[in-house]
N, C-alpha and C. Protein backbone atom coordinates (compact mmCIF):
# COMPACT_ATOMS: atom_id res chain seq x y z
N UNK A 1 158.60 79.77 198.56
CA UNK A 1 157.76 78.73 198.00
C UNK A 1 157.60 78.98 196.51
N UNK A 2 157.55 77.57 195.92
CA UNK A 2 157.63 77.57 194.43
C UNK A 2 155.80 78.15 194.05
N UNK A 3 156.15 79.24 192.89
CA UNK A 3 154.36 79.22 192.13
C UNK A 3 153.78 77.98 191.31
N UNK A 4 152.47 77.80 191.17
CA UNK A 4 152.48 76.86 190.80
C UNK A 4 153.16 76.62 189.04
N UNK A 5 153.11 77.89 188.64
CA UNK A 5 153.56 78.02 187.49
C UNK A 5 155.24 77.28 187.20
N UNK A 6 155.88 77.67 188.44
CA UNK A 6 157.34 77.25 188.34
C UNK A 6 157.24 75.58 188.62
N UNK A 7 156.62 75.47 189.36
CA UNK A 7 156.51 73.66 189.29
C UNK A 7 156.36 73.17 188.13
N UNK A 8 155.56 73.35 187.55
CA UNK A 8 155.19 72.97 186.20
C UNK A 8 156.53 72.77 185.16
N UNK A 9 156.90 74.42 184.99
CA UNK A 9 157.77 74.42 184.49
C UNK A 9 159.07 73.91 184.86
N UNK A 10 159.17 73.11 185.71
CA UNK A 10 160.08 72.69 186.38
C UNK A 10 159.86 70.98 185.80
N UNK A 11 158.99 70.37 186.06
CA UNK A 11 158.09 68.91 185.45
C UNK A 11 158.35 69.03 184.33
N UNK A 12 158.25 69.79 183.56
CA UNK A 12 158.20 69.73 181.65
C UNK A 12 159.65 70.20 182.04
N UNK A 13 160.40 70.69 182.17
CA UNK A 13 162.15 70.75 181.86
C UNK A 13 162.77 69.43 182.55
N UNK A 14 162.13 68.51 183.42
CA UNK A 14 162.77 67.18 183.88
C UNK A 14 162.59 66.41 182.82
N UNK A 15 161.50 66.46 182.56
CA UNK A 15 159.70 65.19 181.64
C UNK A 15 161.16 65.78 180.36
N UNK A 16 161.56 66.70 180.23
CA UNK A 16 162.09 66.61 178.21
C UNK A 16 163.72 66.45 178.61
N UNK A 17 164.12 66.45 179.49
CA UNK A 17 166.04 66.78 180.10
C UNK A 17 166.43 64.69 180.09
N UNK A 18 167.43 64.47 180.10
CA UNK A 18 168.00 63.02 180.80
C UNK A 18 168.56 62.71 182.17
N UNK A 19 167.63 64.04 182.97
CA UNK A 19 167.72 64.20 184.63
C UNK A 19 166.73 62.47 185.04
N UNK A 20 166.74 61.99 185.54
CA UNK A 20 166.29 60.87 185.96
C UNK A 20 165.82 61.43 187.82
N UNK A 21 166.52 62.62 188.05
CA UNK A 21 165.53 62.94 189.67
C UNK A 21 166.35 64.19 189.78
N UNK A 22 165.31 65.40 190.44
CA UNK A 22 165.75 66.36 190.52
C UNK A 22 165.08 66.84 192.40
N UNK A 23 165.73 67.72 193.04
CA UNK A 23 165.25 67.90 194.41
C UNK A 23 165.66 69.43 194.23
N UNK A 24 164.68 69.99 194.92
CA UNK A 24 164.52 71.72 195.58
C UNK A 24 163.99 71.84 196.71
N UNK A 25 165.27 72.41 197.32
CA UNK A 25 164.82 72.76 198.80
C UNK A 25 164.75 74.30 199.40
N UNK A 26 163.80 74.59 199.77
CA UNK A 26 163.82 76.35 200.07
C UNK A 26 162.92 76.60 201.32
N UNK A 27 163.22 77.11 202.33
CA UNK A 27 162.37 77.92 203.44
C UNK A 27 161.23 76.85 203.77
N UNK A 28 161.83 75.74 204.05
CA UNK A 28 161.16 74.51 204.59
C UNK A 28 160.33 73.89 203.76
N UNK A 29 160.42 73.69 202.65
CA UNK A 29 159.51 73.23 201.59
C UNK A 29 160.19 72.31 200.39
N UNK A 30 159.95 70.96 200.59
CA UNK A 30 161.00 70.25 199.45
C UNK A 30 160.25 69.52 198.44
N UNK A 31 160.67 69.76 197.36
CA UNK A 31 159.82 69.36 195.89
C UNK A 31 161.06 68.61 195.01
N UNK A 32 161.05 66.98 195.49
CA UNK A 32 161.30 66.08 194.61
C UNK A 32 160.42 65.74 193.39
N UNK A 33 161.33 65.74 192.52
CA UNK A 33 160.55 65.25 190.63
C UNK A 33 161.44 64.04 190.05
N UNK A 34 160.98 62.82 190.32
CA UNK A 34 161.67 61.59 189.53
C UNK A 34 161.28 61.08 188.18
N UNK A 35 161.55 60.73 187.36
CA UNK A 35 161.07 59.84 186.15
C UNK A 35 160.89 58.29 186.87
N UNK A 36 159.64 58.05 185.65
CA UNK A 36 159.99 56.45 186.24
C UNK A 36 160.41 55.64 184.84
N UNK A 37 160.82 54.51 184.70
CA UNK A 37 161.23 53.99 183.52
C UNK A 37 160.24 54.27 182.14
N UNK A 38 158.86 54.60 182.60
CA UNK A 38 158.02 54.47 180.87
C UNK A 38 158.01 56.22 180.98
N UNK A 39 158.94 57.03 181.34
CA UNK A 39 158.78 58.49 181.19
C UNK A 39 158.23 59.16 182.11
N UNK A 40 157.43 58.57 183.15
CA UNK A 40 156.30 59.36 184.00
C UNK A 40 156.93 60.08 184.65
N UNK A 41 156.89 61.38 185.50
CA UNK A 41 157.36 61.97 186.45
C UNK A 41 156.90 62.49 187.30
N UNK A 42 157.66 61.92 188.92
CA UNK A 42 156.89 61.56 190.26
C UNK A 42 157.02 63.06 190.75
N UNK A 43 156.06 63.52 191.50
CA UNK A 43 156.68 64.70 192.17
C UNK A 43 155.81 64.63 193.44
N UNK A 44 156.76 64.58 194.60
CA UNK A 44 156.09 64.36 196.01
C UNK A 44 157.26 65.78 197.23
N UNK A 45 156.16 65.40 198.11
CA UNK A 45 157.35 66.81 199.00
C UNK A 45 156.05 67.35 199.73
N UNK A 46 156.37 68.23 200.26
CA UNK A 46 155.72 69.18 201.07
C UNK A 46 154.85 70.17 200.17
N UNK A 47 153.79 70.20 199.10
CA UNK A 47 153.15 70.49 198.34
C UNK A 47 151.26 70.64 198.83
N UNK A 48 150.77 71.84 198.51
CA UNK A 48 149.41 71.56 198.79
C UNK A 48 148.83 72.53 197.99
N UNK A 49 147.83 71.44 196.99
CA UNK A 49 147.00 72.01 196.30
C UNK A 49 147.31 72.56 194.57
N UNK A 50 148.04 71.42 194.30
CA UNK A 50 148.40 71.77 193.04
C UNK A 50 147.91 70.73 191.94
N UNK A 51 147.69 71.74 191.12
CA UNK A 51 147.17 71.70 190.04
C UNK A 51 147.68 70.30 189.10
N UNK A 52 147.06 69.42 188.60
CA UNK A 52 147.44 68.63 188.00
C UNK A 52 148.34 69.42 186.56
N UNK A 53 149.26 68.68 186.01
CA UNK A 53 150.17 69.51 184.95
C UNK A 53 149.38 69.05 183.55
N UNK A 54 149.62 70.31 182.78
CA UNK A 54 148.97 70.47 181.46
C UNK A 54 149.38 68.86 181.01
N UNK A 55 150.39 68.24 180.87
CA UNK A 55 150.33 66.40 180.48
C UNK A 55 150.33 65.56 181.55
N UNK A 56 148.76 65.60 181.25
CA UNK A 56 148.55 64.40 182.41
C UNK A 56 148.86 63.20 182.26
N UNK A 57 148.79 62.63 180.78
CA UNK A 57 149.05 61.14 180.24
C UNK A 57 150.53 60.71 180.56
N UNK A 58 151.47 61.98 180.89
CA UNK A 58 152.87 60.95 181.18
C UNK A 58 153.02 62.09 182.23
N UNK A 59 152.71 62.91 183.59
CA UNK A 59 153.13 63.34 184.67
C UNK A 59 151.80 62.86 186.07
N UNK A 60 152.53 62.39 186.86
CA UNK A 60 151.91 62.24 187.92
C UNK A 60 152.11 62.77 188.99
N UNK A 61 151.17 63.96 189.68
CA UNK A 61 152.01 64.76 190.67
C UNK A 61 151.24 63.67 191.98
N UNK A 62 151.69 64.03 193.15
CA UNK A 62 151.60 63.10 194.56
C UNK A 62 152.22 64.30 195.60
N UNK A 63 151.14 63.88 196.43
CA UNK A 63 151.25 65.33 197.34
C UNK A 63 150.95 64.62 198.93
N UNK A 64 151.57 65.09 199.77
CA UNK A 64 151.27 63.73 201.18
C UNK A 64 149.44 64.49 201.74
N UNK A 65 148.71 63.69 201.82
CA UNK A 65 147.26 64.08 202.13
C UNK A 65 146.95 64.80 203.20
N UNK A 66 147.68 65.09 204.28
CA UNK A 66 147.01 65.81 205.03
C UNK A 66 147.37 67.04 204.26
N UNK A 67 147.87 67.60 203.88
CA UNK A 67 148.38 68.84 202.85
C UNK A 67 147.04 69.08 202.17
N UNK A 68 146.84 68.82 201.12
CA UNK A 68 145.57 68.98 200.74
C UNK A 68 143.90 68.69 201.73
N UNK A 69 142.97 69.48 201.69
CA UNK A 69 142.19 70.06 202.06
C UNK A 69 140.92 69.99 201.36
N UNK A 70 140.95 68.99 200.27
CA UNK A 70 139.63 68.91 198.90
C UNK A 70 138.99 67.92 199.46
N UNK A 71 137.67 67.77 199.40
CA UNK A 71 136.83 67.08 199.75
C UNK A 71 136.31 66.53 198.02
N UNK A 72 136.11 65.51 198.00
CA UNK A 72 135.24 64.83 196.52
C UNK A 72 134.23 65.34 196.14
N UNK A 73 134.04 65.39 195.07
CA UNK A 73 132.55 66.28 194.79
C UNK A 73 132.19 65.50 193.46
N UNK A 74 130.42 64.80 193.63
CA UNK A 74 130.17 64.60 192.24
C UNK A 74 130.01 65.20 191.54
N UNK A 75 131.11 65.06 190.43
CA UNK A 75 130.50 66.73 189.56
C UNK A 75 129.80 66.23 188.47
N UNK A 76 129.38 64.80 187.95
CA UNK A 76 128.68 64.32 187.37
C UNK A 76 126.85 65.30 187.54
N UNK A 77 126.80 64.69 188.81
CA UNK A 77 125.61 65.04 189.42
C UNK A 77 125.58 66.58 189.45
N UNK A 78 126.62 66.97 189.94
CA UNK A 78 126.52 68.73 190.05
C UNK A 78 126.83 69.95 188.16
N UNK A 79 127.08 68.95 187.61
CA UNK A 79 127.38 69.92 186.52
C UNK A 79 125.61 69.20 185.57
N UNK A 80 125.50 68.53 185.50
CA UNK A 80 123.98 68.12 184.82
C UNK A 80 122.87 69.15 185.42
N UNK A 81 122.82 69.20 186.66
CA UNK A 81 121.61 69.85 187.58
C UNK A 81 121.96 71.13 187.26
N UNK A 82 123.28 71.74 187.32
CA UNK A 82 123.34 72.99 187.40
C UNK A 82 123.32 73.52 185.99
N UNK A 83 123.64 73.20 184.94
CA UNK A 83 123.95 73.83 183.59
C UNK A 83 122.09 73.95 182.97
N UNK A 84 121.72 73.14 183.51
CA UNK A 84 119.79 73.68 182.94
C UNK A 84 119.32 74.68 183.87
N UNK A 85 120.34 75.23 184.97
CA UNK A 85 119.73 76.36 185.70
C UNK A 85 120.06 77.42 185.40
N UNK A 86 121.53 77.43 184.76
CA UNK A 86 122.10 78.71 184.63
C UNK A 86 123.15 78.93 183.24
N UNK A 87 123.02 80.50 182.62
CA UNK A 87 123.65 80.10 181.72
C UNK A 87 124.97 81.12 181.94
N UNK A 88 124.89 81.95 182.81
CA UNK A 88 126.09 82.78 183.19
C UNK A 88 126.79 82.96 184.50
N UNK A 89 128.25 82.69 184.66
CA UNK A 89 128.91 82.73 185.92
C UNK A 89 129.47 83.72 186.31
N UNK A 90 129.21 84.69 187.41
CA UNK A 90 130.36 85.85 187.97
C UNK A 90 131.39 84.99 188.42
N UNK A 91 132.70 85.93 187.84
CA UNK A 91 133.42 84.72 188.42
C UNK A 91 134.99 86.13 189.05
N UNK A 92 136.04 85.24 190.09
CA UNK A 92 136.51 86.34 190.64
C UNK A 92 137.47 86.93 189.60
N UNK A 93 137.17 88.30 189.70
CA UNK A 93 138.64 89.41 189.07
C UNK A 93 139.78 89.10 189.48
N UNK A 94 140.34 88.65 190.93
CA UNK A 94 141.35 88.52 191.46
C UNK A 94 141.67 87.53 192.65
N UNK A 95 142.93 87.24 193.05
CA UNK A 95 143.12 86.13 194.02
C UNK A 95 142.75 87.37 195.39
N UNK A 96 142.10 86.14 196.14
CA UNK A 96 141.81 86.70 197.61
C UNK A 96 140.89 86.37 198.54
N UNK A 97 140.41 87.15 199.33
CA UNK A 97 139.19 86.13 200.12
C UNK A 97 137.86 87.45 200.08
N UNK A 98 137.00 85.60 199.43
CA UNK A 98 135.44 86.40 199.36
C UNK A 98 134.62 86.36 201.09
N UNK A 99 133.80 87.55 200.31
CA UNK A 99 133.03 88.03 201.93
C UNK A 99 131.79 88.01 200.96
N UNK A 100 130.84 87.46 201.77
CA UNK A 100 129.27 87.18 201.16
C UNK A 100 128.53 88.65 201.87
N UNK A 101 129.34 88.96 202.92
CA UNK A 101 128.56 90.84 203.21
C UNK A 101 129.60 91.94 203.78
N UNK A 102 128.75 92.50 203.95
CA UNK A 102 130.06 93.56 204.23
C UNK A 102 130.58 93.69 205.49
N UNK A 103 129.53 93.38 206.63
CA UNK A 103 130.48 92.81 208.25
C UNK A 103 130.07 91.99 208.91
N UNK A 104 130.35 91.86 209.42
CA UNK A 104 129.57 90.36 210.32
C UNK A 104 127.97 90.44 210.65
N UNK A 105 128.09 91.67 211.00
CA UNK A 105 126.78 91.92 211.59
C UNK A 105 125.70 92.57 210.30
N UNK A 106 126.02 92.52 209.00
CA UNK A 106 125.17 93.01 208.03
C UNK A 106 124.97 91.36 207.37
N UNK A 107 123.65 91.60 206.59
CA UNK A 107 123.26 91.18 205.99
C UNK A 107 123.74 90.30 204.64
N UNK A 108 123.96 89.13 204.05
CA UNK A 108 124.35 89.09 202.99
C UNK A 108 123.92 89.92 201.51
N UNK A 109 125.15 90.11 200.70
CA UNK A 109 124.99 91.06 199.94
C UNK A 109 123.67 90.40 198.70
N UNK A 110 123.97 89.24 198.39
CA UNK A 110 123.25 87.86 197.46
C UNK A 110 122.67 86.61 198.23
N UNK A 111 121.69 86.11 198.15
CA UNK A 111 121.29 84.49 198.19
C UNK A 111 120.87 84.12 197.19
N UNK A 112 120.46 82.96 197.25
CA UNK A 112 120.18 81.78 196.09
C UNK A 112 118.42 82.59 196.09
N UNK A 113 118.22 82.84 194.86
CA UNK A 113 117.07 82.89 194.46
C UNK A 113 116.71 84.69 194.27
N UNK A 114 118.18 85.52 194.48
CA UNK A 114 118.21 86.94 194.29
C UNK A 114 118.23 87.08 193.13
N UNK A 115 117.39 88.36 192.90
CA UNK A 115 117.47 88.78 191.78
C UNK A 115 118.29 89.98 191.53
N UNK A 116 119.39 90.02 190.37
CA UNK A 116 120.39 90.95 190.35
C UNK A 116 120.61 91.84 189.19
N UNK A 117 121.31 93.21 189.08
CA UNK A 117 121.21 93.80 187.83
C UNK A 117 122.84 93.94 188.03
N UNK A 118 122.95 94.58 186.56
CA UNK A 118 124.44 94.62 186.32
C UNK A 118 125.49 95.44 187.18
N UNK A 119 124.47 96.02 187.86
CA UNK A 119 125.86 97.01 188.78
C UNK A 119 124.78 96.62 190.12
N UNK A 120 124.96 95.71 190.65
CA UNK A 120 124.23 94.69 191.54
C UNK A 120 125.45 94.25 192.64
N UNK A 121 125.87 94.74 193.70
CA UNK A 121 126.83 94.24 194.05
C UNK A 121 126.74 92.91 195.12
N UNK A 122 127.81 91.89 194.63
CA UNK A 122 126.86 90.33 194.96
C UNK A 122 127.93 89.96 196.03
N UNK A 123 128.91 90.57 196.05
CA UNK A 123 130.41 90.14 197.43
C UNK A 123 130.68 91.20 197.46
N UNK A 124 132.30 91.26 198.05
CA UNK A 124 133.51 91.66 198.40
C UNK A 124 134.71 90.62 198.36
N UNK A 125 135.69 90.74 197.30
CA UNK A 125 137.01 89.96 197.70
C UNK A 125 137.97 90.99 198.32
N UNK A 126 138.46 90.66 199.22
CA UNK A 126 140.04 91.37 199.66
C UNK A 126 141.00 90.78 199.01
N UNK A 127 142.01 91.39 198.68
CA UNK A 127 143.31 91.57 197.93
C UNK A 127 143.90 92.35 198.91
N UNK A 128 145.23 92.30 199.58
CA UNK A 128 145.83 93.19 200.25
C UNK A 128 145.56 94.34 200.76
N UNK A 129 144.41 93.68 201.59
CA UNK A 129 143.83 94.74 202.34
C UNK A 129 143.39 96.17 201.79
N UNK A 130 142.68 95.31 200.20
CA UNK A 130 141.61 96.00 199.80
C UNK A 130 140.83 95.07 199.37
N UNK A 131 139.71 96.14 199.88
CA UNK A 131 138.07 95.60 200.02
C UNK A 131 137.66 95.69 198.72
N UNK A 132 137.49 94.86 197.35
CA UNK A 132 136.92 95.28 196.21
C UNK A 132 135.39 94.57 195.89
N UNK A 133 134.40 95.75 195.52
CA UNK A 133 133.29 95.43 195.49
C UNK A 133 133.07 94.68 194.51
N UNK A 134 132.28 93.15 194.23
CA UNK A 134 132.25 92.40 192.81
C UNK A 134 130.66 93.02 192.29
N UNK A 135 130.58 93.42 191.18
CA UNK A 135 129.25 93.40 190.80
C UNK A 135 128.90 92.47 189.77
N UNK A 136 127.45 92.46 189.14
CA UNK A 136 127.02 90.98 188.69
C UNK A 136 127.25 91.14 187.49
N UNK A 137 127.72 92.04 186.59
CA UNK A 137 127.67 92.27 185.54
C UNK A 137 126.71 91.73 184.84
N UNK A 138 125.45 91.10 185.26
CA UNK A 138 124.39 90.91 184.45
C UNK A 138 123.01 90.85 185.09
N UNK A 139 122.22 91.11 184.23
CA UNK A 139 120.67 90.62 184.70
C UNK A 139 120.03 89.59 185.03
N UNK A 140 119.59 88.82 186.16
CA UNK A 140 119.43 87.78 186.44
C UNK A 140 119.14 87.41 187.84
N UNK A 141 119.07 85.78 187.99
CA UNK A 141 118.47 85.31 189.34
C UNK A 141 119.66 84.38 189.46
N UNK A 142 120.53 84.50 190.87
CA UNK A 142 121.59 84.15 191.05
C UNK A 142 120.59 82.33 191.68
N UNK A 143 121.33 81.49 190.75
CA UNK A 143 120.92 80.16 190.97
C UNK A 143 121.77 79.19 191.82
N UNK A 144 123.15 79.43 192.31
CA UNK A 144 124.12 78.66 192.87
C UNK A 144 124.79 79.76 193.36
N UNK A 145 125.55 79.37 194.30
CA UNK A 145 126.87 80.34 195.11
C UNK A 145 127.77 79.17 195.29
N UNK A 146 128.75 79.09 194.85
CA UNK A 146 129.73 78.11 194.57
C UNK A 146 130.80 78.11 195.93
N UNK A 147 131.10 79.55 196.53
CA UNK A 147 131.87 79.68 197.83
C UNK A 147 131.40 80.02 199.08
N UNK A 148 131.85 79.92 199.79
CA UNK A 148 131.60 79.96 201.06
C UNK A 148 132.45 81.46 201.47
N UNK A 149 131.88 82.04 202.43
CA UNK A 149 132.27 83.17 203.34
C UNK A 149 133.07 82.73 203.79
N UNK A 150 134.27 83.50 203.44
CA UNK A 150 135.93 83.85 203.92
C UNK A 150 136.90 82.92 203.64
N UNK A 151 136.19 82.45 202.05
CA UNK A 151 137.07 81.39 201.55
C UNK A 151 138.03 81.87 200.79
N UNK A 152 139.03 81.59 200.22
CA UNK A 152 140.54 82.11 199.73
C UNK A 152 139.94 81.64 197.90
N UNK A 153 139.79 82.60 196.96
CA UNK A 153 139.74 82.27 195.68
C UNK A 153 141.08 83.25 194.86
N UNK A 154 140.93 82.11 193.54
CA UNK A 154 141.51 82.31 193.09
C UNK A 154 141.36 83.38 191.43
N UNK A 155 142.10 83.87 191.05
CA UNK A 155 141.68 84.55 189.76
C UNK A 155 140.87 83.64 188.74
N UNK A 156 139.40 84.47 188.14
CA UNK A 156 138.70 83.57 186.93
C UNK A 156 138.18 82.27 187.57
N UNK A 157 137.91 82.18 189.12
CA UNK A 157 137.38 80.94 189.42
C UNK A 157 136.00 81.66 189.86
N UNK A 158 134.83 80.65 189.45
CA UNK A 158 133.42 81.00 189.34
C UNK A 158 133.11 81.19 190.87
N UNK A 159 132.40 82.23 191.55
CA UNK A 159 131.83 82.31 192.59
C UNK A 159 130.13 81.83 192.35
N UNK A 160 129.80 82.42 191.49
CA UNK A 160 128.01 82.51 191.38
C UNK A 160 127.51 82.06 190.05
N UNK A 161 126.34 81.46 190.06
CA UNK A 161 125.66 80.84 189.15
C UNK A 161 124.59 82.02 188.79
N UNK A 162 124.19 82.23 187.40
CA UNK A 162 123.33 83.38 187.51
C UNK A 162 122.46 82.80 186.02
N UNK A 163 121.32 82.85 186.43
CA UNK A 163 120.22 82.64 185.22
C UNK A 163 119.62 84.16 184.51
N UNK A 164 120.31 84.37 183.36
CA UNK A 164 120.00 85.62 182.92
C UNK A 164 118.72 85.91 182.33
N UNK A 165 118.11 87.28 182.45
CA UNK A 165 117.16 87.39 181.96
C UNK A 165 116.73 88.20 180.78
């Protein structure tokens, strides 16, 4: 399977080439990229969860929907409410899946309305079957939790909302 990085780079070498349609097929996964006459370029296939491309004004990616898994979110509503609550985000070191405690049967490590210090430990992400402890790196009252227990994140994406003190 292609990274999302190589797609991309794959879109911007069609989007600038006089390829008019290009197809890749690998280990059951096929990623057609067409132009359309005003420049745009289509890219549909067996794809889930990719990233719109750095030019959005002339690439249009298209992905078949049950593939993707995103639910709509007002972020109108959610970025107004939340930015007067908080002015700092832990966010993850690495791709993997967060754990809100340490086993099923313990306690969560953080909730909404904890108060945390800098070596405060607020998860656990796994990375290849290592357990790495996240701490809060700051002082504060964690105001939002952005993920859910045993969800798959990605590097530099915000887990926690934190109002510093």
């Amino acid at each position: 399977m292609l990274k999302v990085e190589e797609i991309r780079e794959l879109i911007n070498l069609v989007d600038q080439s006089s390829i008019s349609e290009f197809t890749y097929e690998a280990e059951g996964t096929t990623i057609t990229i067409k132009k359309e006459s005003d420049k745009q370029a289509i890219v549909s296939g067996l794809v889930s969860n990719v990233p719109a491309p750095v030019k959005q004004e002339s690439v249009r990616v298209e992905a078949p929907v049950q593939e993707i898994n995103e639910e709509p979110v007002n972020v109108a509503a959610t970025d107004n409410t939340a930015k007067a609550n908080y002015d700092y985000e832990i966010v993850s070191p690495m791709v993997g899946t967060f754990y809100a405690k340490a086993s099923p049967e313990s306690e969560k490590f953080v909730s909404q309305g904890s108060s945390v210090d800098n070596d405060t430990v607020v998860c656990i992400v796994e990375a290849m079957k290592l357990f790495n402890e996240i701490e809060a790196e700051v002082k504060g009252e964690i105001v939002e939790i952005l993920v859910e227990d045993g969800e798959l994140v990605e590097y530099g994406q915000p887990l926690f909302r934190v109002k510093s003190k």
